[in-house]
PDB file of N, CA and C in Angstrom:
ATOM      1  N   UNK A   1       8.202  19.735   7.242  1.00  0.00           N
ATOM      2  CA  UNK A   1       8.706  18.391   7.414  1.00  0.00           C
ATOM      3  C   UNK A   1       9.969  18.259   6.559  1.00  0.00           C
ATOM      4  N   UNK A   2      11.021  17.898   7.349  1.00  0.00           N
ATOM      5  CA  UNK A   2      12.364  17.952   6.558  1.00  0.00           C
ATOM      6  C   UNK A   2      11.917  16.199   5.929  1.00  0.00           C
ATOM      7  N   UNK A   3      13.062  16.507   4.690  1.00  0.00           N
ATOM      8  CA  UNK A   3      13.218  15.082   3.724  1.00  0.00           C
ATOM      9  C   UNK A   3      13.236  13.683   4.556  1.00  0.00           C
ATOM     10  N   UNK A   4      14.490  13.519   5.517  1.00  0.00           N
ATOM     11  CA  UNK A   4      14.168  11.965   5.969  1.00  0.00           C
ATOM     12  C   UNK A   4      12.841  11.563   6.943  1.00  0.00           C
ATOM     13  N   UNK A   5      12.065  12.928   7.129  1.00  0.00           N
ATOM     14  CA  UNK A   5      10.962  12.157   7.834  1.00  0.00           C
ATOM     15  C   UNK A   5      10.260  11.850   6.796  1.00  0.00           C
ATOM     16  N   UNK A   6       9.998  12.835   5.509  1.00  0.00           N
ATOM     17  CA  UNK A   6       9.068  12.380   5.311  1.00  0.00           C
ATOM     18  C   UNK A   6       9.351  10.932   4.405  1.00  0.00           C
ATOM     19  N   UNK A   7      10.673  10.670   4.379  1.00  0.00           N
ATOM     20  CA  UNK A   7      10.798   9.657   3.572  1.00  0.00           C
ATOM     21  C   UNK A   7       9.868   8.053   4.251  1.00  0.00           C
ATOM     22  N   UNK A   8      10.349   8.495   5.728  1.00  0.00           N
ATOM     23  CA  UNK A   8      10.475   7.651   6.826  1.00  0.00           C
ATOM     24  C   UNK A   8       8.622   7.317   7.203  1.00  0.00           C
ATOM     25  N   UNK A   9       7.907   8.335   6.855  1.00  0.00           N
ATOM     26  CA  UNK A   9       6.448   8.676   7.069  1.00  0.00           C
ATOM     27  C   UNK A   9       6.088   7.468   5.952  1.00  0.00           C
ATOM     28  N   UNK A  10       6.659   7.823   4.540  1.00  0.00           N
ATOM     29  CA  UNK A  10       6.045   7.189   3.382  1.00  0.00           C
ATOM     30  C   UNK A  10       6.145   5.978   3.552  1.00  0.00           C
ATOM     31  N   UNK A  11       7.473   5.459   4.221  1.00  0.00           N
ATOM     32  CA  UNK A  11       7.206   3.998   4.034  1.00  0.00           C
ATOM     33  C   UNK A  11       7.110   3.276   4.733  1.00  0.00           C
ATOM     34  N   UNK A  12       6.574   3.752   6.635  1.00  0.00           N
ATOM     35  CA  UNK A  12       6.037   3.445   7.278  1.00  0.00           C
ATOM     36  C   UNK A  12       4.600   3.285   6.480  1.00  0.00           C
ATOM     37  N   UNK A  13       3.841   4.253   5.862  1.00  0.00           N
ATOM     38  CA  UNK A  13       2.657   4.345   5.373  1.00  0.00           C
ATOM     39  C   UNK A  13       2.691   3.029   4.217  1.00  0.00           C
ATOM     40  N   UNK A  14       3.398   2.937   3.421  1.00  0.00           N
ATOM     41  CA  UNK A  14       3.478   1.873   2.745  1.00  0.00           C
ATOM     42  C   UNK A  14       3.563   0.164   3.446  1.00  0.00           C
ATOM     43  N   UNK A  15       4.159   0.536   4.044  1.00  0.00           N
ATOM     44  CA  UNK A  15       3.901  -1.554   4.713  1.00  0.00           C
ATOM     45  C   UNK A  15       2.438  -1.104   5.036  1.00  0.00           C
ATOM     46  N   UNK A  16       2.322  -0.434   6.295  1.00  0.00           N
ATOM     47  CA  UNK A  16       0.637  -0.867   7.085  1.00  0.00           C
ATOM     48  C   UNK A  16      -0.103  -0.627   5.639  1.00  0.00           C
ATOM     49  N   UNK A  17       0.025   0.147   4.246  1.00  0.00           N
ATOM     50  CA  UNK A  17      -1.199  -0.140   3.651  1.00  0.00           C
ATOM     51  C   UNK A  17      -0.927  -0.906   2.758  1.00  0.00           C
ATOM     52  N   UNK A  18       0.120  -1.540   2.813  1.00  0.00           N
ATOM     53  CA  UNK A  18       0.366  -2.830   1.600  1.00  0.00           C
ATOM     54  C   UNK A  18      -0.113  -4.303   2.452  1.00  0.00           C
ATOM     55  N   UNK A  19      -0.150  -3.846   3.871  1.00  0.00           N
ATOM     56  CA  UNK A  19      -0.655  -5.403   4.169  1.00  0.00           C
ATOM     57  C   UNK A  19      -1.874  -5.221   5.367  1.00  0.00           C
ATOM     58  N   UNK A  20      -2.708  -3.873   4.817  1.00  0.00           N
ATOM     59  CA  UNK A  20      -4.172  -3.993   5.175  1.00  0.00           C
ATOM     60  C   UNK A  20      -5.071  -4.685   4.686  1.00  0.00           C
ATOM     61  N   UNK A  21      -4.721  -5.023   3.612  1.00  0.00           N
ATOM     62  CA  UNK A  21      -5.785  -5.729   3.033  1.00  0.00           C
ATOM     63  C   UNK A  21      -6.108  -7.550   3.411  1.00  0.00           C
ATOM     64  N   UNK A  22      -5.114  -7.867   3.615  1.00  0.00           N
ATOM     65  CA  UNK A  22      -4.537  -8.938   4.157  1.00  0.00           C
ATOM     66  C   UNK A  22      -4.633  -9.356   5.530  1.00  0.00           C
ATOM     67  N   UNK A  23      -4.409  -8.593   6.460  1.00  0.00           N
ATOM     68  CA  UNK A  23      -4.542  -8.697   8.129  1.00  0.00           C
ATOM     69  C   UNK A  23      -6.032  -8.503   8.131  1.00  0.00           C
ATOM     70  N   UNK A  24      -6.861  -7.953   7.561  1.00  0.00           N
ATOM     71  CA  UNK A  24      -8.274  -7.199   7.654  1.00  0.00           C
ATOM     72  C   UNK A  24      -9.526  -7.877   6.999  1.00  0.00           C
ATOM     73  N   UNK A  25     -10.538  -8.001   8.046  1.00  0.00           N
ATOM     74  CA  UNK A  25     -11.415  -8.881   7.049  1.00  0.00           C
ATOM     75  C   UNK A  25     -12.484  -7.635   6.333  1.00  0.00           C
ATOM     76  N   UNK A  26     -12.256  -6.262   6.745  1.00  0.00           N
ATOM     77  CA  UNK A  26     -13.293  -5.404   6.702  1.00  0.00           C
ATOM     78  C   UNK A  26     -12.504  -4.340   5.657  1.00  0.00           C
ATOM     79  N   UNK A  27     -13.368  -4.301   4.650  1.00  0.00           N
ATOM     80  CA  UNK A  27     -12.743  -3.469   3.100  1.00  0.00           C
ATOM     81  C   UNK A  27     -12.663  -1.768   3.538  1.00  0.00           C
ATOM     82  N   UNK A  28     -10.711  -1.814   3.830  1.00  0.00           N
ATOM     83  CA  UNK A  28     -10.931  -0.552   3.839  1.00  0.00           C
ATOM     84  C   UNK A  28     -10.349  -0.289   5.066  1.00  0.00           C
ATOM     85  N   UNK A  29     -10.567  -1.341   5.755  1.00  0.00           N
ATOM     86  CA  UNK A  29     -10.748  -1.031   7.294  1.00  0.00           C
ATOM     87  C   UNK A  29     -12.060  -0.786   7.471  1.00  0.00           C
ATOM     88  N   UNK A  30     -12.660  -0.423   6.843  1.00  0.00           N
ATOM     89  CA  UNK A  30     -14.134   0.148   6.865  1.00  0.00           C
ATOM     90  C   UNK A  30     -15.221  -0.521   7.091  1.00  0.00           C
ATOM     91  N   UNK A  31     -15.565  -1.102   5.705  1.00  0.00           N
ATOM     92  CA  UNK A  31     -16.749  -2.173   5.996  1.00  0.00           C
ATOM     93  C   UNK A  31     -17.103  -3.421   5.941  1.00  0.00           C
ATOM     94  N   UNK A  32     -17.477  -3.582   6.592  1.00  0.00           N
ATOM     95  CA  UNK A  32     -17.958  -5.429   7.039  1.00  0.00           C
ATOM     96  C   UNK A  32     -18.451  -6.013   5.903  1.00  0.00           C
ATOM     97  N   UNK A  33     -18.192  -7.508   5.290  1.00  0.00           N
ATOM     98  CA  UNK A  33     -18.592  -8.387   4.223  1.00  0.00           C
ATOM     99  C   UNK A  33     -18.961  -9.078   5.201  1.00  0.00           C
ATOM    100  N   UNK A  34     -20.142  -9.660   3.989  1.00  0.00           N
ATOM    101  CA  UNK A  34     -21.077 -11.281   5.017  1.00  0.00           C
ATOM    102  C   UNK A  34     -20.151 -12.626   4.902  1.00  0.00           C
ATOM    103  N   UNK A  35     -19.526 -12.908   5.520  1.00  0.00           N
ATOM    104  CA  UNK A  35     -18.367 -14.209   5.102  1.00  0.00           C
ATOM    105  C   UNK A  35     -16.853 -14.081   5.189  1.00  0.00           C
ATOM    106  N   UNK A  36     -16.126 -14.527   4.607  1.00  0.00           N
ATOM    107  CA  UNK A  36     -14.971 -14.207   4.458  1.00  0.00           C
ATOM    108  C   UNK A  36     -14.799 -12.966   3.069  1.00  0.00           C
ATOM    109  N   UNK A  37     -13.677 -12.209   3.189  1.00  0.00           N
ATOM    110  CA  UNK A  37     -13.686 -11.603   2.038  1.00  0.00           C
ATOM    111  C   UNK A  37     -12.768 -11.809   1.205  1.00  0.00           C
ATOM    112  N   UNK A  38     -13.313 -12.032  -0.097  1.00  0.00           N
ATOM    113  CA  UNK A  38     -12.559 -12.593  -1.665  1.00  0.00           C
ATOM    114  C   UNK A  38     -11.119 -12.009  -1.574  1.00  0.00           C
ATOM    115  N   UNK A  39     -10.675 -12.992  -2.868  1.00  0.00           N
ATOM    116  CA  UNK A  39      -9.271 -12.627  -2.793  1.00  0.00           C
ATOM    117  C   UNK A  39      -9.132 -11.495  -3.886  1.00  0.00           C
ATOM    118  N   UNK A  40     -10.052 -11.447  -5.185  1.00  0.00           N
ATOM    119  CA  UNK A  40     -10.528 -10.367  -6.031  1.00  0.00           C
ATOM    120  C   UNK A  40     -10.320  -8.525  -5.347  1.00  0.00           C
ATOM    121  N   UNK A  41     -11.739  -8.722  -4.312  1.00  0.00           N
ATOM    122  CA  UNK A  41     -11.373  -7.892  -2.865  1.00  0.00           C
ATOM    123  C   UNK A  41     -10.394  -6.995  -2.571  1.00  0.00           C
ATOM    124  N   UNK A  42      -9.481  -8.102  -1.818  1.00  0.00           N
ATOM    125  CA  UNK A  42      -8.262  -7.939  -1.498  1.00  0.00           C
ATOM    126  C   UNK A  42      -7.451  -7.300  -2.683  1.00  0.00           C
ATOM    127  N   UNK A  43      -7.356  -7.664  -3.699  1.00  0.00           N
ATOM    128  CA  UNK A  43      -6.501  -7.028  -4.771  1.00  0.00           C
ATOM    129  C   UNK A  43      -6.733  -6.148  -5.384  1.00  0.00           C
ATOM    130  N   UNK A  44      -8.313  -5.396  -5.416  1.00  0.00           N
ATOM    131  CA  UNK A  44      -8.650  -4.315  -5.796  1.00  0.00           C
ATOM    132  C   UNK A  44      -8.135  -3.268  -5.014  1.00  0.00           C
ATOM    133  N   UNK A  45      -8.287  -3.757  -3.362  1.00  0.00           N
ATOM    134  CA  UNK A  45      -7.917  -2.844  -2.315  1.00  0.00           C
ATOM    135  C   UNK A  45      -6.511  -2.399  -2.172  1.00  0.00           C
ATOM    136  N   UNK A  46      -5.983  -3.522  -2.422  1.00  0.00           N
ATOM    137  CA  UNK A  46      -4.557  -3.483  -2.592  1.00  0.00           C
ATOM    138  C   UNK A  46      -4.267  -2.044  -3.741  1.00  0.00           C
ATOM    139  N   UNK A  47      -4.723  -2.299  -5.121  1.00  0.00           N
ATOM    140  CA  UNK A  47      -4.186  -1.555  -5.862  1.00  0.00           C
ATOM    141  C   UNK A  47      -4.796  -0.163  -5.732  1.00  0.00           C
ATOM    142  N   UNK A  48      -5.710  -0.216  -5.092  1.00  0.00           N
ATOM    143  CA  UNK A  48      -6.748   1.099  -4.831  1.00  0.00           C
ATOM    144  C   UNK A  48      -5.386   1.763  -3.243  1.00  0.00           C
ATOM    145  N   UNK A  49      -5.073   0.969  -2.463  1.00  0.00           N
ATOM    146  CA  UNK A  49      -3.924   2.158  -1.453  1.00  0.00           C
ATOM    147  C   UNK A  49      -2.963   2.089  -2.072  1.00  0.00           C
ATOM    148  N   UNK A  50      -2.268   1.415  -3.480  1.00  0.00           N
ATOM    149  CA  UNK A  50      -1.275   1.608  -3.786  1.00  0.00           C
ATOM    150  C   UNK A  50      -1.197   3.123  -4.274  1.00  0.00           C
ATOM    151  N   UNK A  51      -2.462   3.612  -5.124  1.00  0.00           N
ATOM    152  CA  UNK A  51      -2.607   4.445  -5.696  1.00  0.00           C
ATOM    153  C   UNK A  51      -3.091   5.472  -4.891  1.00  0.00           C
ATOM    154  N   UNK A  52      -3.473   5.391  -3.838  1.00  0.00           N
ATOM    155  CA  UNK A  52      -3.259   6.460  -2.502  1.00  0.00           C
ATOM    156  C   UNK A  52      -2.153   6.753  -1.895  1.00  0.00           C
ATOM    157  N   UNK A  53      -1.263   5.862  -1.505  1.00  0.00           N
ATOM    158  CA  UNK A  53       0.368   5.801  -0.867  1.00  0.00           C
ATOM    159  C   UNK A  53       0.987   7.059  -1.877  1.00  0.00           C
ATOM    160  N   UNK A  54       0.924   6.711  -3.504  1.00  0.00           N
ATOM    161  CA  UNK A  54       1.529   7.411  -4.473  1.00  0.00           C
ATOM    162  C   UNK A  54       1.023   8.638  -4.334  1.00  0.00           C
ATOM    163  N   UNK A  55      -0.672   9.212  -3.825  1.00  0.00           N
ATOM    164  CA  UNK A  55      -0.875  10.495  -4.016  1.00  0.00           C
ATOM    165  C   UNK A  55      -0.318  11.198  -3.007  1.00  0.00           C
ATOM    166  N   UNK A  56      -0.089  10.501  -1.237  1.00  0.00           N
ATOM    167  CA  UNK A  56       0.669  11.171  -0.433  1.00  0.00           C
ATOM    168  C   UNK A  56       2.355  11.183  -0.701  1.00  0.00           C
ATOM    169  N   UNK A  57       2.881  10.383  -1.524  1.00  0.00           N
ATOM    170  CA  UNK A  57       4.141  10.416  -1.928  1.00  0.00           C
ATOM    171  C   UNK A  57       4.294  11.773  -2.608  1.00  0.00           C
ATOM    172  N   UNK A  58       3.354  11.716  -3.465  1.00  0.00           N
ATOM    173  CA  UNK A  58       3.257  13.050  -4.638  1.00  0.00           C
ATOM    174  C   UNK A  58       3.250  14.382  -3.592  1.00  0.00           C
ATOM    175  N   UNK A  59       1.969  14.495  -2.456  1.00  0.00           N
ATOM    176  CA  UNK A  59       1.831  15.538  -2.257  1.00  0.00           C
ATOM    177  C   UNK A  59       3.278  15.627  -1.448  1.00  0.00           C
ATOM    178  N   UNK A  60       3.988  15.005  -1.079  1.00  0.00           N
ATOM    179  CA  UNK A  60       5.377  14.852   0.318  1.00  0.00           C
ATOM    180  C   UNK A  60       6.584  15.284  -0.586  1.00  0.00           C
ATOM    181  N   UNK A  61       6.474  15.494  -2.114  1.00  0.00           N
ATOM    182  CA  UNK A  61       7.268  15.670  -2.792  1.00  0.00           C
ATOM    183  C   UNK A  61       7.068  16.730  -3.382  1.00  0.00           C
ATOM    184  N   UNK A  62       6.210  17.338  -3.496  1.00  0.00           N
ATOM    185  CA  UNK A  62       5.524  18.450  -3.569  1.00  0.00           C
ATOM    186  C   UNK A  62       5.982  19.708  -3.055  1.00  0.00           C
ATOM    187  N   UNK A  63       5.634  19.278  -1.217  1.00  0.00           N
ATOM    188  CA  UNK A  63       5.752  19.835  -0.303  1.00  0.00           C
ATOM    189  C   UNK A  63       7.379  20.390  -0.126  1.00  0.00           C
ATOM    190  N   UNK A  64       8.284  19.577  -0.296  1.00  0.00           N
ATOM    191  CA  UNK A  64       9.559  19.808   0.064  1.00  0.00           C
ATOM    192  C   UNK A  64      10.025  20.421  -1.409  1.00  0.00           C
ATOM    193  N   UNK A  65      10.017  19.926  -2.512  1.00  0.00           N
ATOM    194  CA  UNK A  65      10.566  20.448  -3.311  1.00  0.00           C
ATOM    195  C   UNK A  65       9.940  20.421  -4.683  1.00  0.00           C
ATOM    196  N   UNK A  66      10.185  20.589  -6.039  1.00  0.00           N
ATOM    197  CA  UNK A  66       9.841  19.952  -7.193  1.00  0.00           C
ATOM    198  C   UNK A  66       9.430  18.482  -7.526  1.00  0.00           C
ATOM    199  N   UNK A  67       8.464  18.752  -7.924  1.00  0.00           N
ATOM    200  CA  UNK A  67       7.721  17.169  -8.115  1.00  0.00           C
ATOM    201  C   UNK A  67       7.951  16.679  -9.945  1.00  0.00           C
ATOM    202  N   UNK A  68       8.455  15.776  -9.833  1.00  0.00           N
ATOM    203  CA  UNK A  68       9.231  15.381 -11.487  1.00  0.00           C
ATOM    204  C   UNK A  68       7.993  14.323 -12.183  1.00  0.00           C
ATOM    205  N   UNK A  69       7.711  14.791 -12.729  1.00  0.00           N
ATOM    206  CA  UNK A  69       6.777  13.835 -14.166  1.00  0.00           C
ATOM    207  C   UNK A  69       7.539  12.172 -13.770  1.00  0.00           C
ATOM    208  N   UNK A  70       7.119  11.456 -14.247  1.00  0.00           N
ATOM    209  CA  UNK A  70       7.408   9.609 -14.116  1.00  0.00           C
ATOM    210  C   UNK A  70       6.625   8.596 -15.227  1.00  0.00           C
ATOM    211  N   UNK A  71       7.758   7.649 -15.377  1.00  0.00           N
ATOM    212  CA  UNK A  71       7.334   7.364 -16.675  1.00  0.00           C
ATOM    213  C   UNK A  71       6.843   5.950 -15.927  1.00  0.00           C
ATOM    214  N   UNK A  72       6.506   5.263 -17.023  1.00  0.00           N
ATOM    215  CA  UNK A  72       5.990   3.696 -16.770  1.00  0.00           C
ATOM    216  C   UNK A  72       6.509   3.078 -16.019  1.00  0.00           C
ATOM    217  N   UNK A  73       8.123   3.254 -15.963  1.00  0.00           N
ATOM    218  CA  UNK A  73       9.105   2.383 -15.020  1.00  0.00           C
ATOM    219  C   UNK A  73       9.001   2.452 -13.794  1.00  0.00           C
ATOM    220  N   UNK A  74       8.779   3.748 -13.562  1.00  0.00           N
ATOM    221  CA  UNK A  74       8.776   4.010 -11.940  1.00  0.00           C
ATOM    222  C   UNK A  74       7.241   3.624 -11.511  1.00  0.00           C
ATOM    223  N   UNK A  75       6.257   3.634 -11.907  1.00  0.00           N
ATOM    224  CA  UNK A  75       5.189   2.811 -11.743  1.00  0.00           C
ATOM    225  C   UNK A  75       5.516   1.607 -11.919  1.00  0.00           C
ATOM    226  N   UNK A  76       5.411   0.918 -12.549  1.00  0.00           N
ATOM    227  CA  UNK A  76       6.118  -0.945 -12.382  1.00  0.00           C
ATOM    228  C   UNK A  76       6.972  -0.617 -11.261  1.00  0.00           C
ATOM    229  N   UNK A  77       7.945  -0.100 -11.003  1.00  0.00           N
ATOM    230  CA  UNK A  77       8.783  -0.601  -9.620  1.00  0.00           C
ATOM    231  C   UNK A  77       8.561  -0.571  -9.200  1.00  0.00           C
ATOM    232  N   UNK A  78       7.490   0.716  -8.416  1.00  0.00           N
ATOM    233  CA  UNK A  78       7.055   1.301  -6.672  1.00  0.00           C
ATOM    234  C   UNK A  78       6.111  -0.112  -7.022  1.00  0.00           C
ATOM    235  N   UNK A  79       5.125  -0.473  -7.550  1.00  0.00           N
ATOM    236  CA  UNK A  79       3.914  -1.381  -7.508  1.00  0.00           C
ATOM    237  C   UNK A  79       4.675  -2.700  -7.081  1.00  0.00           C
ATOM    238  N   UNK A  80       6.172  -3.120  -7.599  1.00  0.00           N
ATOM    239  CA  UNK A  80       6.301  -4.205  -6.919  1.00  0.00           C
ATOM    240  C   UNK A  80       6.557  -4.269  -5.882  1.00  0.00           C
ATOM    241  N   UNK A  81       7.685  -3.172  -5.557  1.00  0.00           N
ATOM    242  CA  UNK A  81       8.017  -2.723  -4.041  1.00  0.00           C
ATOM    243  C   UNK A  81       7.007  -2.916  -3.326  1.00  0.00           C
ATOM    244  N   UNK A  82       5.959  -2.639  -3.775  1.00  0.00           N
ATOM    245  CA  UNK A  82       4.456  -2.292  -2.780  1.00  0.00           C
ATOM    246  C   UNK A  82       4.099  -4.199  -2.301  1.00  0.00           C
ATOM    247  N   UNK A  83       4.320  -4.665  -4.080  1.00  0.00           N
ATOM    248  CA  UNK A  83       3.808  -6.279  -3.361  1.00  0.00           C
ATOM    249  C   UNK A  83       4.314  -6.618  -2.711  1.00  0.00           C
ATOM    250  N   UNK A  84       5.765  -6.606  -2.463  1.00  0.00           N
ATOM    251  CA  UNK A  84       7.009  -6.784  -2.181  1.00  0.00           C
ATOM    252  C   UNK A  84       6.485  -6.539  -0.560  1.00  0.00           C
ATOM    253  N   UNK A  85       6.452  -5.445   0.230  1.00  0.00           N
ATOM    254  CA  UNK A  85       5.803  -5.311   1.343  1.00  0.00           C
ATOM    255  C   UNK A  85       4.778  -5.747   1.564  1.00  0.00           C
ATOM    256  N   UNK A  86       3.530  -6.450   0.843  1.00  0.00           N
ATOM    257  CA  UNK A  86       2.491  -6.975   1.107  1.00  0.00           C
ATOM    258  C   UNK A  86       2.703  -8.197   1.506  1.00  0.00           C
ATOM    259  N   UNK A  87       4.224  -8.874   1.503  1.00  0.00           N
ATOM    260  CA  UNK A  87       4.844 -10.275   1.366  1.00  0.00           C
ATOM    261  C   UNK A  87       4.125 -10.765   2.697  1.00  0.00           C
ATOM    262  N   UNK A  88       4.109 -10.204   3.997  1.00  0.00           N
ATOM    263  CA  UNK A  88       4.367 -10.834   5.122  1.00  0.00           C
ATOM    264  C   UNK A  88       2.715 -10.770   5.710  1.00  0.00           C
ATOM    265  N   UNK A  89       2.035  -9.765   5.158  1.00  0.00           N
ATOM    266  CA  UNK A  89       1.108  -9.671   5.600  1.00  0.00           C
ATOM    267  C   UNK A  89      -0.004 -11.107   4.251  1.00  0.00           C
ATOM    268  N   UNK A  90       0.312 -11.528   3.074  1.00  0.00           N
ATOM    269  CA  UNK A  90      -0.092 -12.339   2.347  1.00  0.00           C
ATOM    270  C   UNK A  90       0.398 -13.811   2.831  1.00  0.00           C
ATOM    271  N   UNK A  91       1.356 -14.171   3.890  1.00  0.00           N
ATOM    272  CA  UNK A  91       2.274 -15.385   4.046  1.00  0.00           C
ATOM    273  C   UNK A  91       1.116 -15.283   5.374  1.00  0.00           C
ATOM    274  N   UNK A  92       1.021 -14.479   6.243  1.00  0.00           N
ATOM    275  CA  UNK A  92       0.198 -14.945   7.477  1.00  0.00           C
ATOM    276  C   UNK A  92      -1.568 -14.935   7.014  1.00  0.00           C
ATOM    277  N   UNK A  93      -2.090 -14.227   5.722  1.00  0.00           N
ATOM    278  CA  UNK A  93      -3.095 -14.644   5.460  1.00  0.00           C
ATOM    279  C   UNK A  93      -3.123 -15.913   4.711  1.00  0.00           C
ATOM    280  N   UNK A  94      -2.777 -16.753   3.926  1.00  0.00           N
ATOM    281  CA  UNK A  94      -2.578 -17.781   3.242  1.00  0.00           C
ATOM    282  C   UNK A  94      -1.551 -18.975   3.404  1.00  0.00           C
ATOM    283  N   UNK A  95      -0.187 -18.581   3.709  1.00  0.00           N
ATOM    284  CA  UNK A  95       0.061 -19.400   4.112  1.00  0.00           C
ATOM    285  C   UNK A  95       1.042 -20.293   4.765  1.00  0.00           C
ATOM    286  N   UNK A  96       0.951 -19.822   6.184  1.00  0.00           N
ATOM    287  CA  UNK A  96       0.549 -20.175   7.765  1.00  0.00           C
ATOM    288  C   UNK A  96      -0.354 -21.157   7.614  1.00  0.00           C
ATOM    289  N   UNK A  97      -0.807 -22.027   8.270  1.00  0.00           N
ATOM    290  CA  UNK A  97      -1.161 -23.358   9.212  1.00  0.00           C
ATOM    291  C   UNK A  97      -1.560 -22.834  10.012  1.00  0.00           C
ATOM    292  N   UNK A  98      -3.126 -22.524  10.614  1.00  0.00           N
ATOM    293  CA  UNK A  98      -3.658 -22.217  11.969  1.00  0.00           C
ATOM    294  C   UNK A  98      -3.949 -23.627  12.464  1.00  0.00           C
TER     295      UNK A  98
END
């Protein structure tokens, strides 16, 4: 996989899993809650694919070339970036007017 796909892979992969949690009433995609599901939930899940997105980032960087150590900063940024894409999928769960 040359560089701009996989750039193009990652952050396709990043919106759909920054705003699964949000479009989805089922944790994970996976499994069914009795009710609606918490917003707690949602934000665990959230930070739980953030930290999946990053391990296929890792292995996609890996793959093509040298993978560089990262300090605190670049964690704080990608994580907002990440909320940052969760924007649209959090505005049609909350708040939208059905």
């Amino acid at each position: 996989m040359n560089q701009n796909a996989a750039i193009w892979l990652l952050l396709v992969l990043a919106f759909a899993a920054a705003n699964l949690p949000f479009l989805n009433e089922r944790v994970f995609g996976l499994f069914a809650l009795k009710g609606a599901k918490p917003f707690v939930v949602r934000v665990v899940e959230l930070v739980t694919l953030y930290v999946l997105v990053g391990l296929v980032g890792l292995t996609l960087e890996r793959m093509i070339g040298n993978a560089f150590t990262q300090r605190w900063e670049f964690y704080a940024t990608t994580f907002t970036l990440f909320l940052v894409m969760a924007f649209p999928g959090f505005v049609l769960r909350y708040l939208l007017r059905r």
